[in-house]
Protein backbone atom coordinates (compact mmCIF):
# COMPACT_ATOMS: atom_id res chain seq x y z
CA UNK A 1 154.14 -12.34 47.13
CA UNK A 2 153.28 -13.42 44.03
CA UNK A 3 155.20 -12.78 40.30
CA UNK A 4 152.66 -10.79 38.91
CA UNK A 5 152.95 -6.90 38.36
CA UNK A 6 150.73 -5.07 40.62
CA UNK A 7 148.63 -1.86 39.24
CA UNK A 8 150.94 0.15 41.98
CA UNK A 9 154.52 -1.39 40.90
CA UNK A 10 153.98 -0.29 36.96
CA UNK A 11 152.48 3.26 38.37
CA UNK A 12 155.78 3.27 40.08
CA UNK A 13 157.70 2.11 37.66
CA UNK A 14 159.23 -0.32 40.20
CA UNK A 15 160.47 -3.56 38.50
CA UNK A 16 160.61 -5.85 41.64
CA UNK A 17 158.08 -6.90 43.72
CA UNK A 18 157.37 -5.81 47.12
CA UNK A 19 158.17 -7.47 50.01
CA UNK A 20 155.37 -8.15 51.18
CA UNK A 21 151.78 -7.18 51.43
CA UNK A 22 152.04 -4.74 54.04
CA UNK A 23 154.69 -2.96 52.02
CA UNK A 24 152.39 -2.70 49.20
CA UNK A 25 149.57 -1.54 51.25
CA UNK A 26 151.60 1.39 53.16
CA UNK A 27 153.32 2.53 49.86
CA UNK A 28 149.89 2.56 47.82
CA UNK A 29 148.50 4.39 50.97
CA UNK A 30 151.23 7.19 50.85
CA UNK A 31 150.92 7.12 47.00
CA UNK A 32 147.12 7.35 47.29
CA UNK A 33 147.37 10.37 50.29
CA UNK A 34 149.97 12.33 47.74
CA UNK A 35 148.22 12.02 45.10
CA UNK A 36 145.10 13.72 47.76
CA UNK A 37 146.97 16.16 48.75
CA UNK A 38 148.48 17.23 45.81
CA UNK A 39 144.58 17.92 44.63
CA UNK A 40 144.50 20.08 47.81
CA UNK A 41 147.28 21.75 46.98
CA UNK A 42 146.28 23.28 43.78
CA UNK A 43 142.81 24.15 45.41
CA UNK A 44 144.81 26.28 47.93
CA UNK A 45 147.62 27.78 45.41
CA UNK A 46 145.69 30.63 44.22
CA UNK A 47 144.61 31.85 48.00
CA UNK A 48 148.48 31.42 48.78
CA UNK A 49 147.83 29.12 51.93
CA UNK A 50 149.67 25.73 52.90
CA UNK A 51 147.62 22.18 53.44
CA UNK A 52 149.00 23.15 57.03
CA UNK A 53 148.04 26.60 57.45
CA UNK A 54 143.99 26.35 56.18
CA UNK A 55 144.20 23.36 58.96
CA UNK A 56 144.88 25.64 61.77
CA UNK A 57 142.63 28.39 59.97
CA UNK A 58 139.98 25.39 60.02
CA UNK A 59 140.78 24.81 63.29
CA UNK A 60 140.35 28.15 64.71
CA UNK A 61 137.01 28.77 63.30
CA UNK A 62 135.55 25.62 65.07
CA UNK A 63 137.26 27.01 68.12
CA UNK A 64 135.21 30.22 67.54
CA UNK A 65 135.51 33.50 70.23
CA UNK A 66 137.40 30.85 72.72
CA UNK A 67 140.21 30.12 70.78
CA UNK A 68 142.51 27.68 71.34
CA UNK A 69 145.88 27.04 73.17
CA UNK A 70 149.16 26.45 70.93
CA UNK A 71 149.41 22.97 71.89
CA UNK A 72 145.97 22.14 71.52
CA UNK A 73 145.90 23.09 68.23
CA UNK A 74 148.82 21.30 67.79
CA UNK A 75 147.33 18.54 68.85
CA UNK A 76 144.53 19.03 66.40
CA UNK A 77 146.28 18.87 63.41
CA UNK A 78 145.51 16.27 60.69
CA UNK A 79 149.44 15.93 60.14
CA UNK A 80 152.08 16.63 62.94
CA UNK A 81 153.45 19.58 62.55
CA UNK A 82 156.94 20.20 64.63
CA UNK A 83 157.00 23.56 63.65
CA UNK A 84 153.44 24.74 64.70
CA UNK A 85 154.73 28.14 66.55
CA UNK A 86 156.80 28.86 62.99
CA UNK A 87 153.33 27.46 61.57
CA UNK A 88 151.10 30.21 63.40
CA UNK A 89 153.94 32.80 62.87
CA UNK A 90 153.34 32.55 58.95
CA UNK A 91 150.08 33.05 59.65
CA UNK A 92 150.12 35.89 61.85
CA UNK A 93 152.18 37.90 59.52
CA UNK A 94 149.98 37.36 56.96
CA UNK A 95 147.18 38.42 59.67
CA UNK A 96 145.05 35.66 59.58
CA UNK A 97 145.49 34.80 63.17
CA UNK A 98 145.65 36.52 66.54
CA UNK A 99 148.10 35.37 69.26
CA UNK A 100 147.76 36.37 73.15
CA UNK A 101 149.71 35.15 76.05
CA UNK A 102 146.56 33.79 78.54
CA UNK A 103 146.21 36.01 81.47
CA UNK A 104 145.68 32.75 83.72
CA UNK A 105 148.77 30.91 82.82
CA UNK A 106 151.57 33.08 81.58
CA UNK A 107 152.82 29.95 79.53
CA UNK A 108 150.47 29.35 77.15
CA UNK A 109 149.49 31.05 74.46
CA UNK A 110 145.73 31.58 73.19
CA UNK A 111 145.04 31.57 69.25
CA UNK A 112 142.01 32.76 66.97
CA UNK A 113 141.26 33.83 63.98
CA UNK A 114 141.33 37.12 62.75
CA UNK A 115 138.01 38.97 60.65
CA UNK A 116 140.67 38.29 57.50
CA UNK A 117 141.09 34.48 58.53
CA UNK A 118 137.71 33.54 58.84
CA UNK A 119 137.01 35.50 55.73
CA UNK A 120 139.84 33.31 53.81
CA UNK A 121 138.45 29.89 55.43
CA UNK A 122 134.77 30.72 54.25
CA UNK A 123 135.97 31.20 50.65
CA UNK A 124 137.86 28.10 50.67
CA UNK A 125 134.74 26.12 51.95
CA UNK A 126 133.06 25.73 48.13
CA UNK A 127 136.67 24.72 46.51
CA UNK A 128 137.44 22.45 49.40
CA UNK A 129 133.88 21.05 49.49
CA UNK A 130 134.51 20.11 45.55
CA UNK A 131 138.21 19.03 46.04
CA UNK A 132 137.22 16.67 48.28
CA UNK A 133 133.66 15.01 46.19
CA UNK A 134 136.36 14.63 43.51
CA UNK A 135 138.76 12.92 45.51
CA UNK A 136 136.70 10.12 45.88
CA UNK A 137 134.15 10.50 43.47
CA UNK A 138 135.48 7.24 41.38
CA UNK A 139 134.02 5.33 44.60
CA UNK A 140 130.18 4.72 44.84
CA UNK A 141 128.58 5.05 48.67
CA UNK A 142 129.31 1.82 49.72
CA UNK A 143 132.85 1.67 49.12
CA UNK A 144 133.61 5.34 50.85
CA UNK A 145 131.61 3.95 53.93
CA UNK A 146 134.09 0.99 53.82
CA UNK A 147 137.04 2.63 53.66
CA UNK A 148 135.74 4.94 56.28
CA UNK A 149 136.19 2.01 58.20
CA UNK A 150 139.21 0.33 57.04
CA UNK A 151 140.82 4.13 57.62
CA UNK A 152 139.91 3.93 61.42
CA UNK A 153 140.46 0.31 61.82
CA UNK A 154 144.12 1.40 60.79
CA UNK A 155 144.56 4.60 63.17
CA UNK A 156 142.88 2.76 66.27
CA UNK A 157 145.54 0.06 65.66
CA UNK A 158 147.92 2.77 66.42
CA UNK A 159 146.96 4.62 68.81
């Protein structure tokens, strides 16, 4: 790597230089993410819902009068979340969701939204909707198409 200071090592404050390349571009994608879904966080502050929770609420309206398994949603998530029975338990008690063990298969357990969740999700689509445009709105067209694609050339590479 070269001497130079990178625009991520002074935001950091970090005084030596990375390792490597790859370390740069995984900590400046973690910083870059944070910094996302910190702006995501204050969005969802005032409606007193988690990054997490208005994911499964998101979820569960795309699922519509089927719902969706535990697992699947699970599954779904944008982040892994260990704890997605806890996850769902939060949001029953705050009755945005309605759990049912499936008649069929004793062992799994069907999920949907409640009148009150889907109410919650549809008020969050305008603030979302803006949270996001801002996110990105320092890139032009071009560049957010690219990325698009530098994004998914990453997560194919893992899967």
């Amino acid at each position: 790597m070269p001497d130079e200071t990178s625009t991520l090592q002074r935001e950091i404050q970090q005084r030596k230089p990375f390792r490597s390349r790859g370390q740069e571009l995984v900590v400046g994608l973690l910083r870059t993410a944070d910094l996302v879904r910190r702006a995501v966080d204050r969005t969802l502050a005032p409606y007193d819902i988690t990054p997490q929770q208005y994911n499964v609420l998101r979820i569960l309206r795309g699922a519509g009068e089927e719902g969706l398994p535990t697992l699947e949603i699970g599954g779904r998530m944008l982040e892994q979340a260990p704890g997605i029975t806890r996850l769902l338990d939060r949001l029953e008690a705050k009755g945005l969701v309605r759990r049912e063990r499936c008649p069929q298969d004793r062992r799994q357990v069907l999920c949907w939204l409640t009148p009150a969740g889907l109410s919650i999700v549809e008020r969050l689509d305008d603030p979302i909707d803006t949270a996001d445009r801002e996110a990105v709105a320092m890139l032009g067209e071009e560049d957010q198409e690219r990325l698009l694609r530098l994004l998914e050339a990453i997560r194919a590479g893992h899967r």
